[in-house]
Protein backbone atom coordinates (compact mmCIF):
# COMPACT_ATOMS: atom_id res chain seq x y z
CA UNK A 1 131.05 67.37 123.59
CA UNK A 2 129.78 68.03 126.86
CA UNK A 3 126.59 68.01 128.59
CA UNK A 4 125.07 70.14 130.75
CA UNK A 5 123.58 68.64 134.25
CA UNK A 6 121.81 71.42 136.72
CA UNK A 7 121.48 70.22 140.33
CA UNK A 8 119.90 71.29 143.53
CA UNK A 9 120.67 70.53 146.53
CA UNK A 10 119.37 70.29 149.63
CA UNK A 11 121.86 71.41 152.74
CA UNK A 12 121.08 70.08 155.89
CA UNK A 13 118.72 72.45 158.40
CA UNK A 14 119.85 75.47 155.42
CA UNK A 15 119.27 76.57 151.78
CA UNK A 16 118.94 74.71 148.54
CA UNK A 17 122.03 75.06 146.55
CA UNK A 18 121.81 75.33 142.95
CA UNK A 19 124.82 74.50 140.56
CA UNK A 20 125.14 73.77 136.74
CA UNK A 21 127.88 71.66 136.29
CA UNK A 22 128.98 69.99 132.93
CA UNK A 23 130.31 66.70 131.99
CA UNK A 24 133.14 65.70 129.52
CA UNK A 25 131.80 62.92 127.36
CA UNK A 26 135.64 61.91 126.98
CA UNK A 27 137.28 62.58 130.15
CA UNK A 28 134.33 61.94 132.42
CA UNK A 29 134.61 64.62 134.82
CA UNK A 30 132.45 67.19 135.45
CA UNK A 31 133.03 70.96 136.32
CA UNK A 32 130.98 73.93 137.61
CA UNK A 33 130.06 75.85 134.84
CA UNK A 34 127.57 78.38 136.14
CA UNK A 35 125.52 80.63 133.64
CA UNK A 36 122.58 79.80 135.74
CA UNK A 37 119.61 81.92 135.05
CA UNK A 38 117.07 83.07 137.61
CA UNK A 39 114.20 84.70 136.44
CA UNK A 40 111.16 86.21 138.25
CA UNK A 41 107.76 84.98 137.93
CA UNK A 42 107.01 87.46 134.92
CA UNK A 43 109.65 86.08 133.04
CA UNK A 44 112.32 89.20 133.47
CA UNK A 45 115.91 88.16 134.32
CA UNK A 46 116.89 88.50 138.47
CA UNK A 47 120.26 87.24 137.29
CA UNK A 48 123.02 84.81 136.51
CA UNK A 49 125.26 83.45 138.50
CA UNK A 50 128.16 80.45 138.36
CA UNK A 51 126.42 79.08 141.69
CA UNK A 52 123.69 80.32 144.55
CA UNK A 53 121.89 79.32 147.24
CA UNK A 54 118.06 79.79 147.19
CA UNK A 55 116.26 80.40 149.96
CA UNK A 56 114.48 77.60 151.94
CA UNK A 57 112.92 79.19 155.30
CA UNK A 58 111.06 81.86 153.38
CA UNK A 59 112.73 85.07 156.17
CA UNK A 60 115.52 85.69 153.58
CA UNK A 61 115.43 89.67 153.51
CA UNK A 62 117.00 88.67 149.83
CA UNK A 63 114.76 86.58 147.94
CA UNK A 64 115.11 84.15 146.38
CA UNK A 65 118.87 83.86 147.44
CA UNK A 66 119.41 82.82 150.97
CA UNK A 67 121.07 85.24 153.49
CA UNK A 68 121.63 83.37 156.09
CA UNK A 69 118.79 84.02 158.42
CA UNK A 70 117.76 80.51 158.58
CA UNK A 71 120.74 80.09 161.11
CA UNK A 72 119.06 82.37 163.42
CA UNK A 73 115.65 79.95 163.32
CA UNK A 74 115.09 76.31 164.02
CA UNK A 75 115.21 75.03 160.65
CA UNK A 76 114.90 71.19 160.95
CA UNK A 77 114.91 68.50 158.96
């Protein structure tokens, strides 16, 4: 049996990255697992993914994912 763990994580002066990852009761190890669900404020699926990055600076011309614009502004910590 395993159990499911979703994490976010915040990069350095960048985007939060979101993984599901899942731990072996017996083994101990855990995996990325994905099937990660993003859905918009109405409730209707955006999509589902193994891993993303959401956006943090609130430019992305992709929301919620991150596209990288955040390198192009002074993002700091």
């Amino acid at each position: 049996m395993s159990e499911q763990n979703p994490k976010i994580i915040v990069t350095p002066n960048g985007p939060y990255a979101v993984l599901q990852t899942s731990r072996s009761a017996t083994t101990r190890t855990r995996r990325v697992t994905g099937n990660i669900l993003v859905e918009r404020s109405d409730g209707q699926a955006v999509e589902i993914r193994n891993r993303m990055t959401l956006c943090r600076c609130g430019q992305s011309k992709n929301k919620p994912f991150c596209d990288g614009t955040h390198r192009a502004m002074s993002i700091q910590e």
